[in-house]
C-alpha atoms as a PDB file:
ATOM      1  CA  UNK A   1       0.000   0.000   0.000  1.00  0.00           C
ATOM      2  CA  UNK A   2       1.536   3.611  -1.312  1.00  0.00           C
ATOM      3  CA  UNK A   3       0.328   5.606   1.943  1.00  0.00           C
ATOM      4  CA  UNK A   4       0.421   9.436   2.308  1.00  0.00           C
ATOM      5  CA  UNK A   5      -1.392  11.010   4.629  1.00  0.00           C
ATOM      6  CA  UNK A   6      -3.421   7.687   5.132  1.00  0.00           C
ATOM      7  CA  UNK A   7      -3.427   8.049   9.306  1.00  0.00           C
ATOM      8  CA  UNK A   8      -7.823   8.288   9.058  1.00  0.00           C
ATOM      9  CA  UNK A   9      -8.116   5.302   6.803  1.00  0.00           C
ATOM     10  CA  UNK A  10      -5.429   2.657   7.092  1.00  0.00           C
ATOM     11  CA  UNK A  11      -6.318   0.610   9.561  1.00  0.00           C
ATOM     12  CA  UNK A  12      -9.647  -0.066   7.879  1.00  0.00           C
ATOM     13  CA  UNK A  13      -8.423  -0.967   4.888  1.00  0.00           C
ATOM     14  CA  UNK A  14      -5.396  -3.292   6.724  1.00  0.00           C
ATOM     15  CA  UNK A  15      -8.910  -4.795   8.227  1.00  0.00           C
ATOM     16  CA  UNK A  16     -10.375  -5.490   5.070  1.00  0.00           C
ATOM     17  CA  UNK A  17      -7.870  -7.570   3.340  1.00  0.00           C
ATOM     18  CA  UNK A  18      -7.732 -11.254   3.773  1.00  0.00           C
ATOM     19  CA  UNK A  19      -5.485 -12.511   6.233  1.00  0.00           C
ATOM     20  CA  UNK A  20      -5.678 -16.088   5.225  1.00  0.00           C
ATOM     21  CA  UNK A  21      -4.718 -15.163   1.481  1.00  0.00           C
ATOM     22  CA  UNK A  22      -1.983 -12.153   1.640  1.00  0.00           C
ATOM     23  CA  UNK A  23       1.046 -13.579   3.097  1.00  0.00           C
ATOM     24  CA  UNK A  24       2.332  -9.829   3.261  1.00  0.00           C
ATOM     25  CA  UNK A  25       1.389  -6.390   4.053  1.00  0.00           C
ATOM     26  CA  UNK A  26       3.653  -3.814   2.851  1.00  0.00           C
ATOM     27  CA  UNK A  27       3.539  -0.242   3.561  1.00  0.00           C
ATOM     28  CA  UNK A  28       5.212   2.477   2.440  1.00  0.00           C
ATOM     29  CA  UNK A  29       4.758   5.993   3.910  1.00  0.00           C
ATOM     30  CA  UNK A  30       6.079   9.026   1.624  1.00  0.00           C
ATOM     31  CA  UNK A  31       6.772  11.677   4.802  1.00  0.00           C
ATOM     32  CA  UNK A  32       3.424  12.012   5.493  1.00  0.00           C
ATOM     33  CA  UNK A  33       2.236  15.023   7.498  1.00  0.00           C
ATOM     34  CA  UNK A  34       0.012  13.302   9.907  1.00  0.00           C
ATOM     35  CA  UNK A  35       0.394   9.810  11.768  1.00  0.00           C
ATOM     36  CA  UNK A  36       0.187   7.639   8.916  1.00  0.00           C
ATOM     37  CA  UNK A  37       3.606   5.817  10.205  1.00  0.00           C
ATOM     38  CA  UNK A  38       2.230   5.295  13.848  1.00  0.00           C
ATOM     39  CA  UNK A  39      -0.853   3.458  13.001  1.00  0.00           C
ATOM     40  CA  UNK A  40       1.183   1.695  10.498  1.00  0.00           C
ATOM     41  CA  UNK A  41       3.478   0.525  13.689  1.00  0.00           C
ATOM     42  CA  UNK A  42       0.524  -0.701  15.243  1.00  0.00           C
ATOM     43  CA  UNK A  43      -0.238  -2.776  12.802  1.00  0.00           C
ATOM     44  CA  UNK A  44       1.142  -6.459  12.089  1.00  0.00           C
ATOM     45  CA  UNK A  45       2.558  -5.051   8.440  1.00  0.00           C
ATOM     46  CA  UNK A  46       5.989  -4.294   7.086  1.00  0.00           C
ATOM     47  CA  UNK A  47       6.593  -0.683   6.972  1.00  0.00           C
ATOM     48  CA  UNK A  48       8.592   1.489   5.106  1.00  0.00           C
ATOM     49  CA  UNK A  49       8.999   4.888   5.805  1.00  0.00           C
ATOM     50  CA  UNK A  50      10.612   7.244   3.215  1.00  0.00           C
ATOM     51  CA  UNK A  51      13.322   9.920   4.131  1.00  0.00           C
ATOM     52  CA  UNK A  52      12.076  12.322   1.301  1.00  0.00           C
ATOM     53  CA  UNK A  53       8.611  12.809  -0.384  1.00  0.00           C
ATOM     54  CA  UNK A  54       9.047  10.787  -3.513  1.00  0.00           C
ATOM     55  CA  UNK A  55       5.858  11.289  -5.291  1.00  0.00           C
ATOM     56  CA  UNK A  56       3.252   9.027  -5.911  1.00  0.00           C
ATOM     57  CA  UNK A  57       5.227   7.072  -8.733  1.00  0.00           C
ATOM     58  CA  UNK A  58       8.246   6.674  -6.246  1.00  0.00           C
ATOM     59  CA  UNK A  59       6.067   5.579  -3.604  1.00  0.00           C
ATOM     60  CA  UNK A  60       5.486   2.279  -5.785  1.00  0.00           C
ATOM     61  CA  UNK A  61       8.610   1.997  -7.095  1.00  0.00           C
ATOM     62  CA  UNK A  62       9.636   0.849  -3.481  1.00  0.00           C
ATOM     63  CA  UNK A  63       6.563  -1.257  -3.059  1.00  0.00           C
ATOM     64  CA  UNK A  64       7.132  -3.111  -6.038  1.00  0.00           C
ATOM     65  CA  UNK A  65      10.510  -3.609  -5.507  1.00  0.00           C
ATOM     66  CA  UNK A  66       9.979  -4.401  -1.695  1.00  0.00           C
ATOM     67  CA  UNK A  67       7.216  -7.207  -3.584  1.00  0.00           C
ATOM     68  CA  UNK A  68       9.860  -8.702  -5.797  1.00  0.00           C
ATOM     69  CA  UNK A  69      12.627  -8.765  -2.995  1.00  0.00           C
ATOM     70  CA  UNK A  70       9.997 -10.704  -0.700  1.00  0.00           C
ATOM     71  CA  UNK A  71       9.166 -12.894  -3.129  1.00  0.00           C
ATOM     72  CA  UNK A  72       5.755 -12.696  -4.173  1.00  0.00           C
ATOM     73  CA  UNK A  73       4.341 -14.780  -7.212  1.00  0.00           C
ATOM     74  CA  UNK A  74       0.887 -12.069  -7.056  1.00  0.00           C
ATOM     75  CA  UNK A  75       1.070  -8.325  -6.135  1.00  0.00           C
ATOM     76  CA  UNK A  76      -1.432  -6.247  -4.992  1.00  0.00           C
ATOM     77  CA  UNK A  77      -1.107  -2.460  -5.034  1.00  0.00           C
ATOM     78  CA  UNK A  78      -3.909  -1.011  -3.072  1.00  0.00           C
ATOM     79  CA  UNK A  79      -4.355   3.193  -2.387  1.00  0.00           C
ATOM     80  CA  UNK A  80      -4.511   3.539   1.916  1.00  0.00           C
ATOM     81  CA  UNK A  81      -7.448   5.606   1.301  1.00  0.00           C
ATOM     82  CA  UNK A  82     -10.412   3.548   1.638  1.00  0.00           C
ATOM     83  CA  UNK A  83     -11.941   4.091  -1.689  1.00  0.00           C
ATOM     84  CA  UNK A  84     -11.404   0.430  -2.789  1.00  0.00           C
ATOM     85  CA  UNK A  85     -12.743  -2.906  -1.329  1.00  0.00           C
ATOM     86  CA  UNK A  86      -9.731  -5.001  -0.529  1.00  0.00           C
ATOM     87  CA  UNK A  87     -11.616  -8.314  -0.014  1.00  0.00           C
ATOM     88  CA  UNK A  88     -11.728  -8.050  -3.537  1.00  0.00           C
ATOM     89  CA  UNK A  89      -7.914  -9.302  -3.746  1.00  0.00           C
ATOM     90  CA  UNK A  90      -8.659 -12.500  -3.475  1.00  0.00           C
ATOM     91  CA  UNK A  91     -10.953 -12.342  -6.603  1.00  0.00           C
ATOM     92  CA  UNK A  92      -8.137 -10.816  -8.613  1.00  0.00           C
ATOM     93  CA  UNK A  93      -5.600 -12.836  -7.615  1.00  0.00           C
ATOM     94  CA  UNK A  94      -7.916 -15.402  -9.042  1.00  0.00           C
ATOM     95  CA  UNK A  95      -8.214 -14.618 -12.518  1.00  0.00           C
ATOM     96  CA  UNK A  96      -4.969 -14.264 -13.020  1.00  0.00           C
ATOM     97  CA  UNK A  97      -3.655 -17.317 -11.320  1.00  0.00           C
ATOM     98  CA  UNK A  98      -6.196 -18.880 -13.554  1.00  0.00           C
ATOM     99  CA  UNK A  99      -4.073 -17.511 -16.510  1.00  0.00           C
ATOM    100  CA  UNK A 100      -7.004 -15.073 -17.391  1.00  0.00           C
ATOM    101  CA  UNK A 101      -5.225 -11.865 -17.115  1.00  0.00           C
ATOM    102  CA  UNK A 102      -1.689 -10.688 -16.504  1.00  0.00           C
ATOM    103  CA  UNK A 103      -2.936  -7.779 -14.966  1.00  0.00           C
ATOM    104  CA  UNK A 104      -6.416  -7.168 -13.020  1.00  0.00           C
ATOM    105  CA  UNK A 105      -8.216  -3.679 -12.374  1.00  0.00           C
ATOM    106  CA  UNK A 106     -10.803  -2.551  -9.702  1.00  0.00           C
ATOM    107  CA  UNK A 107     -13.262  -0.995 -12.071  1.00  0.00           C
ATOM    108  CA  UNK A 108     -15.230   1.485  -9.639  1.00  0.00           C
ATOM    109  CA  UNK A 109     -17.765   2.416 -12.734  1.00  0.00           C
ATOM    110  CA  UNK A 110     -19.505  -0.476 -13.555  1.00  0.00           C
ATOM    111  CA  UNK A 111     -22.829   2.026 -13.974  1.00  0.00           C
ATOM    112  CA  UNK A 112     -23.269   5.349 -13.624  1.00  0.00           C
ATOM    113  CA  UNK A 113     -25.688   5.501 -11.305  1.00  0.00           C
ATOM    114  CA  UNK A 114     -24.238   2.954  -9.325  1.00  0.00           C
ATOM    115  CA  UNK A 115     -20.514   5.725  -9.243  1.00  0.00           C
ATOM    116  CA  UNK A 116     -22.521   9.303  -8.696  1.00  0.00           C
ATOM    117  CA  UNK A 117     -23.938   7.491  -6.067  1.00  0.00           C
ATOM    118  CA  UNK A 118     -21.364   6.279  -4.383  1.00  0.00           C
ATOM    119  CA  UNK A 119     -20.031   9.808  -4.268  1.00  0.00           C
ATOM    120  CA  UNK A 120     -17.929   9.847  -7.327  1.00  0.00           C
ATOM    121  CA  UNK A 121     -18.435  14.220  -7.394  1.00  0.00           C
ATOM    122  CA  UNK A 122     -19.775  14.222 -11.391  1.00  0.00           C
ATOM    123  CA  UNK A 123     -16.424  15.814 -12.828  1.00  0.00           C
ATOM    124  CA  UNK A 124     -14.765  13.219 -11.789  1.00  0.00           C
ATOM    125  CA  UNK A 125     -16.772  11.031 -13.606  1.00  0.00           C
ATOM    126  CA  UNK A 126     -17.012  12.841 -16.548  1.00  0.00           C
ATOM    127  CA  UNK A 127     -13.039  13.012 -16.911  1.00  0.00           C
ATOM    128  CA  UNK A 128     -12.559   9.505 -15.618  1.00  0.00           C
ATOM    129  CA  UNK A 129     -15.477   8.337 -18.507  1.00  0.00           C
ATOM    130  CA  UNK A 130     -13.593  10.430 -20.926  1.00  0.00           C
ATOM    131  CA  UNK A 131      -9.927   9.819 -20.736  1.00  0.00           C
ATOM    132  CA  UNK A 132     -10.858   5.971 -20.041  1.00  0.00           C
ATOM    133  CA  UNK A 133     -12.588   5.808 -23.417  1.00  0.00           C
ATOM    134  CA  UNK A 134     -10.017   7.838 -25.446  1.00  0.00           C
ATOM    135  CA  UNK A 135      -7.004   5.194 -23.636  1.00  0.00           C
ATOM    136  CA  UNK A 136      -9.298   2.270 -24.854  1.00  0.00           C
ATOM    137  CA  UNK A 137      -9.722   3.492 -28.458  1.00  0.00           C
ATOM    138  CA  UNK A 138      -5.720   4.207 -28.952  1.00  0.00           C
ATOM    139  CA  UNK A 139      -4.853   1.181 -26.707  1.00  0.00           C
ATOM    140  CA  UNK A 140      -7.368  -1.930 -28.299  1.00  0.00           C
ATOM    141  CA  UNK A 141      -8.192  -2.596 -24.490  1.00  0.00           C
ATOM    142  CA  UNK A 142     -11.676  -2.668 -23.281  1.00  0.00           C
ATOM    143  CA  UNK A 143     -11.483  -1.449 -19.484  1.00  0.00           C
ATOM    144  CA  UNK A 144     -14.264  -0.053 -17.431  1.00  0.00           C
ATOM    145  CA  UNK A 145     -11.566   2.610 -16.088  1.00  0.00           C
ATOM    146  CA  UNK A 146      -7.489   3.039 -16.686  1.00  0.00           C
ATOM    147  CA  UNK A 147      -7.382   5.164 -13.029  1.00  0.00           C
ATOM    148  CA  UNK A 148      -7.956   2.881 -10.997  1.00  0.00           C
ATOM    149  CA  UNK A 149      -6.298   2.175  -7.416  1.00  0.00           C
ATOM    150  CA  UNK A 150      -7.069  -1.224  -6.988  1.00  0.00           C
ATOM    151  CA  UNK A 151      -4.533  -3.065  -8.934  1.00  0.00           C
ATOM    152  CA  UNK A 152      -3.470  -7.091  -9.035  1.00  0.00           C
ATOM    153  CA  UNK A 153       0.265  -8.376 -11.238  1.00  0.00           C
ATOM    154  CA  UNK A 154       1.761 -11.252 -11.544  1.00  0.00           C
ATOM    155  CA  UNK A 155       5.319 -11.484 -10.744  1.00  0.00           C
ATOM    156  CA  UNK A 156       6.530 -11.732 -14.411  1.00  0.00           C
ATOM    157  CA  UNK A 157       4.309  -8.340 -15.432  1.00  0.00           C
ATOM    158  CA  UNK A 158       6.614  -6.502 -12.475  1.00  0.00           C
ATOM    159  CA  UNK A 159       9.764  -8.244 -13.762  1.00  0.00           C
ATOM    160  CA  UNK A 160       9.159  -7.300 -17.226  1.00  0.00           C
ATOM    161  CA  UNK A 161       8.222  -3.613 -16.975  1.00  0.00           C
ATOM    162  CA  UNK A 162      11.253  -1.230 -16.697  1.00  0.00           C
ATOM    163  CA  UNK A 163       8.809   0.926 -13.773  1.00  0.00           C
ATOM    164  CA  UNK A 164      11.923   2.365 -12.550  1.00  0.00           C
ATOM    165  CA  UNK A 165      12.284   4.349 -15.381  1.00  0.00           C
ATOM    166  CA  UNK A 166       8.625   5.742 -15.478  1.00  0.00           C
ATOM    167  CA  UNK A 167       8.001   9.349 -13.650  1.00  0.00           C
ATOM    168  CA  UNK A 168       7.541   9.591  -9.731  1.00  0.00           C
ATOM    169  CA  UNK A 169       3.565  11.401 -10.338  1.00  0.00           C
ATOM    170  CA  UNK A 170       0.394  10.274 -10.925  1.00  0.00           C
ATOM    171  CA  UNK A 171       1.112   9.770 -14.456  1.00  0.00           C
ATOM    172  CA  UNK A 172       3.216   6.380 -13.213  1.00  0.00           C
ATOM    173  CA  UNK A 173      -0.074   4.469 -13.492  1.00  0.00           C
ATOM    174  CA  UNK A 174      -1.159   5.349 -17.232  1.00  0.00           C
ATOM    175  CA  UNK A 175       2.245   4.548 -18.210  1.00  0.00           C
ATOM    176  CA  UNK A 176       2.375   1.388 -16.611  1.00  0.00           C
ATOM    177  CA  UNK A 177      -0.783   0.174 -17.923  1.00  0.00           C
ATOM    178  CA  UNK A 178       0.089   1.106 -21.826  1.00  0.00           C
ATOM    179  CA  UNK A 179       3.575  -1.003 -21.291  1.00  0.00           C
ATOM    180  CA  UNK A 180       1.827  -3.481 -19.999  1.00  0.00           C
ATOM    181  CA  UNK A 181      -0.441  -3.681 -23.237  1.00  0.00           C
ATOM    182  CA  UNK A 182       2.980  -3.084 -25.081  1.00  0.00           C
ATOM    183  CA  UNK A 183       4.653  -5.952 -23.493  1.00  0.00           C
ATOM    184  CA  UNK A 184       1.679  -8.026 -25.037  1.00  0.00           C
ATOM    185  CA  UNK A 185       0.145  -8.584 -21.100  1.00  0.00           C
ATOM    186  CA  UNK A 186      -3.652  -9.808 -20.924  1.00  0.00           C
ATOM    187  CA  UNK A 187      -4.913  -6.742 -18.772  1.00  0.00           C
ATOM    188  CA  UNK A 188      -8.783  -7.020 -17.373  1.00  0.00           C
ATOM    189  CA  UNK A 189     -10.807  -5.341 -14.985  1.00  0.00           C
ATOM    190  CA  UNK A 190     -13.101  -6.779 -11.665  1.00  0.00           C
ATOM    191  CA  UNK A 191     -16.162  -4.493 -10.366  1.00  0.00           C
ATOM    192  CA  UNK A 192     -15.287  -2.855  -6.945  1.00  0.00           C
ATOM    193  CA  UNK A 193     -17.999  -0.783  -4.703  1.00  0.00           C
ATOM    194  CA  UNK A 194     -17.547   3.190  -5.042  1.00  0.00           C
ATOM    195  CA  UNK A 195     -16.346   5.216  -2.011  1.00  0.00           C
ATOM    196  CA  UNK A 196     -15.927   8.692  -1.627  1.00  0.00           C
ATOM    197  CA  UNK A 197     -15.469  10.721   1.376  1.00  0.00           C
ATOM    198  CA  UNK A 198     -13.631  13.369   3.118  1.00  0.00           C
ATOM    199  CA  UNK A 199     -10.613  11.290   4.314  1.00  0.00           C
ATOM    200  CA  UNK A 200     -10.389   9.946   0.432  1.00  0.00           C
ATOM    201  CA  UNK A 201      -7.582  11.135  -1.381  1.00  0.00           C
ATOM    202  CA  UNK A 202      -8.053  12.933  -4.794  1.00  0.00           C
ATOM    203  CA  UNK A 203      -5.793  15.251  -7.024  1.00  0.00           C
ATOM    204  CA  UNK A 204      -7.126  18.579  -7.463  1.00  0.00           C
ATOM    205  CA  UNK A 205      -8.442  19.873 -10.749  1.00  0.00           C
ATOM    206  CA  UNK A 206      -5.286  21.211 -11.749  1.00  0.00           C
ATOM    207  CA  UNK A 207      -3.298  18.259 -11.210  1.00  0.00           C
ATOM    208  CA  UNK A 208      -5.951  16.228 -13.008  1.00  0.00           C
ATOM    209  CA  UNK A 209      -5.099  18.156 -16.162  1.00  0.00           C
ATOM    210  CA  UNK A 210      -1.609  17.885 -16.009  1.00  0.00           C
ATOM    211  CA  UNK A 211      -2.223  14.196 -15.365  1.00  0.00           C
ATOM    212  CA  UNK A 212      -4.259  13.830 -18.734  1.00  0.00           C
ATOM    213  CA  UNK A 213      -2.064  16.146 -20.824  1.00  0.00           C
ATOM    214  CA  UNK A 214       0.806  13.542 -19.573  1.00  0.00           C
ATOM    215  CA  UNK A 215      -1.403  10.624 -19.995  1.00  0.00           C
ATOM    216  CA  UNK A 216      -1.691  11.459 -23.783  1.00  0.00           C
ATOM    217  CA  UNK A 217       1.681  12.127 -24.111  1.00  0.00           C
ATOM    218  CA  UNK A 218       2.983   8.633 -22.948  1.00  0.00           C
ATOM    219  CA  UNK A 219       0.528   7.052 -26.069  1.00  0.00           C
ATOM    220  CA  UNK A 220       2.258   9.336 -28.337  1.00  0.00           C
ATOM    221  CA  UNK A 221       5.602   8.457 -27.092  1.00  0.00           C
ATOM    222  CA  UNK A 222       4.313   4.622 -27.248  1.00  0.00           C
ATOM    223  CA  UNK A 223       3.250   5.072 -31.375  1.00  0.00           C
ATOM    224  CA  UNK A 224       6.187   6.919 -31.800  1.00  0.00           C
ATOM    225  CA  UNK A 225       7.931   4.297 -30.773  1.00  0.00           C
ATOM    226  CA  UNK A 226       6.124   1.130 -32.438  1.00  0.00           C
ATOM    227  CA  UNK A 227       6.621   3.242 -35.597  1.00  0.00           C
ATOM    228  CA  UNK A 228      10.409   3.470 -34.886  1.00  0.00           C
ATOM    229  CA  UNK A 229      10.564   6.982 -35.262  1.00  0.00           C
ATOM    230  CA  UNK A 230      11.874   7.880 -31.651  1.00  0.00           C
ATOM    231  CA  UNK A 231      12.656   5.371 -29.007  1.00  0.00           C
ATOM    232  CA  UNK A 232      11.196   5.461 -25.815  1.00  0.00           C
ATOM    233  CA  UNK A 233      12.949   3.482 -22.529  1.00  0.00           C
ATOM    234  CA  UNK A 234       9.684   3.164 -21.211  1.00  0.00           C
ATOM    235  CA  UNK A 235       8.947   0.435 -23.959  1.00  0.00           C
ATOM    236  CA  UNK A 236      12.277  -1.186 -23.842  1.00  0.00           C
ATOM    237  CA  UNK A 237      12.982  -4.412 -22.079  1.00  0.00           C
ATOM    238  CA  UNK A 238      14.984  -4.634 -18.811  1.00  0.00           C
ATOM    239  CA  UNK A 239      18.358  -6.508 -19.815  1.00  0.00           C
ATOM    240  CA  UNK A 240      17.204  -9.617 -17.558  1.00  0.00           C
ATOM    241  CA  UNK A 241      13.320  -9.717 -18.622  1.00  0.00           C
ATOM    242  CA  UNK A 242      14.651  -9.845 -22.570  1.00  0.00           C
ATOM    243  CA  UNK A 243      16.914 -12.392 -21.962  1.00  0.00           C
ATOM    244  CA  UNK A 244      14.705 -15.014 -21.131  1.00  0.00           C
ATOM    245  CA  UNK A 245      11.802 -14.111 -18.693  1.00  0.00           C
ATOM    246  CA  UNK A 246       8.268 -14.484 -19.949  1.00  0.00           C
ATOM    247  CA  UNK A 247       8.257 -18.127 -20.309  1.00  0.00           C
ATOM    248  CA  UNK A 248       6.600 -18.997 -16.695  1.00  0.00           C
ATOM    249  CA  UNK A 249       3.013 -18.986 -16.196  1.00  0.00           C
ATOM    250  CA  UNK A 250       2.140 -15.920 -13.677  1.00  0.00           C
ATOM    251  CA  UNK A 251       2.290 -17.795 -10.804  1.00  0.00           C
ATOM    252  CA  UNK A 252       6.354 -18.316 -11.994  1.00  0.00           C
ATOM    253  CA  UNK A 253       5.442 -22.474 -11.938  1.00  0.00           C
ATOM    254  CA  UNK A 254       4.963 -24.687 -15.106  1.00  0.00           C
ATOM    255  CA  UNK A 255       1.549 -23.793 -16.498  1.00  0.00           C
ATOM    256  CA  UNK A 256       0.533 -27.376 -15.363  1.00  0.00           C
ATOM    257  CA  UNK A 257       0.804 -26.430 -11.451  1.00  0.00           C
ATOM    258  CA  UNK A 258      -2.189 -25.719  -9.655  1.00  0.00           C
ATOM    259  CA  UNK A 259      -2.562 -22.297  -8.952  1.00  0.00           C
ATOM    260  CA  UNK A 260      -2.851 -23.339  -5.202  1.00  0.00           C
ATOM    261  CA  UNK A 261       1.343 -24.330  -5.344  1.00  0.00           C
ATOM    262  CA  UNK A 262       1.535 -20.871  -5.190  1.00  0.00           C
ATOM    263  CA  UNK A 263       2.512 -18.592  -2.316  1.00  0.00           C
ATOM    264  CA  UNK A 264      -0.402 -15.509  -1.407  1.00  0.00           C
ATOM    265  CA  UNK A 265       0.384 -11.963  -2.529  1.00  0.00           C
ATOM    266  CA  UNK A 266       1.623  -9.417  -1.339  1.00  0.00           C
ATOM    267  CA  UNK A 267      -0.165  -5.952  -0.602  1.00  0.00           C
END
């Protein structure tokens, strides 16, 4: 879990998950302001607490890696904030042990009703409606939403992406998600309940714009690059994951193992 200023909401999400399916709990604290880090201590997870602010990109960066280094086969990434359900993980972890997806999204719009009423302020919507159908169109995927922050990889999608190079903002997740589609990973989407609320965290409508403007910009540095007119290091492999990784299965066994052989994810 990227946390940042999560003090209000983190222990109800830690409550949500399911204990007899995550093997780990990871959190990682970006200097928050408030006491994000002492619930977090009170809690049976591992914590990491950054020196510097490092953004919302940088805060997964370390989760990811922290993932890999513990040795997950599944990883979670789930905002601190509440908005998403996190008994859902089991669900995702699911379809892609099953060899469904690579890559699983909560999809907090499956109507429209259904988001509005949740609390989803209309704007929000709007944009979120928008952008999602303009990323599908130049993309060839079919998600319910691209901003989501409920989302479930297998090991090999986090092994294959070169995320280190991608930006420390918001804009981490949209290029993420089109190298994952570059990569040729399966990516689908599970229906999650709609919260917002006070303590839930949302950019403003500034930042939202700068998000979309930089959004569109990663697809046109993605055709650029398929059309080999300017390379992009966001679409080029790691030197490990192109010399031989992307063989396994996601669960990193044969394709023939049970999916149950398989350690739980990490959050």
């Amino acid at each position: 879990m990227p946390a940042y200023n999560a003090a209000n909401t983190l222990r109800r999400v830690y409550d949500d998950i399911p204990k007899d399916f995550v093997d780990e709990v990871v959190v990682v604290d970006d200097v928050s302001s408030d006491d994000t880090a002492a619930i977090a201590r009170t809690l049976p997870v591992r914590l990491i607490v950054h020196e510097t602010n490092t953004g919302y990109g940088g805060n997964q960066k370390t989760c990811y890696r922290t993932a890999l280094e513990l040795g997950a086969d599944f990883v979670v990434m789930l905002h601190a904030d509440y908005q998403y359900d996190a008994r859902m993980i089991r669900a995702a972890c699911d379809i892609i042990a099953m060899g469904n997806c690579d890559v699983v999204l909560g999809n907090r719009i499956r109507t429209r009703a259904e988001a509005l009423a949740g609390g989803m302020p209309a704007v929000k919507y709007l944009s979120n409606r928008g952008l999602t159908i303009v990323e599908n169109v130049l993309s060839g995927q079919n998600l319910g939403e691209w901003h989501s922050g409920f989302r479930a990889y297998s090991r090999e999608v986090l092994e294959t992406i070169p995320f280190e190079r991608n930006s420390d903002d918001f804009v981490f997740d949209s290029q993420f998600l089109v190298q994952a589609v570059h990569f040729g990973f399966k990516l689908g989407d599970l229906p999650v309940p709609v919260r917002y609320f006070d303590e839930a965290s949302s950019i403003d409508l500034k930042s939202s714009a700068v998000y979309a403007m930089e959004t569109l910009r990663t697809f046109g540095e993605w055709y650029l690059h398929r059309w080999g007119l300017r390379r992009s290091e966001l679409f080029e492999r790691e030197p490990a994951a192109a010399s031989g990784q992307g063989s396994s299965s996601p669960s990193g066994a044969p394709a023939s193992s049970p999916s149950s052989a398989s350690p739980p994810p990490s959050t």
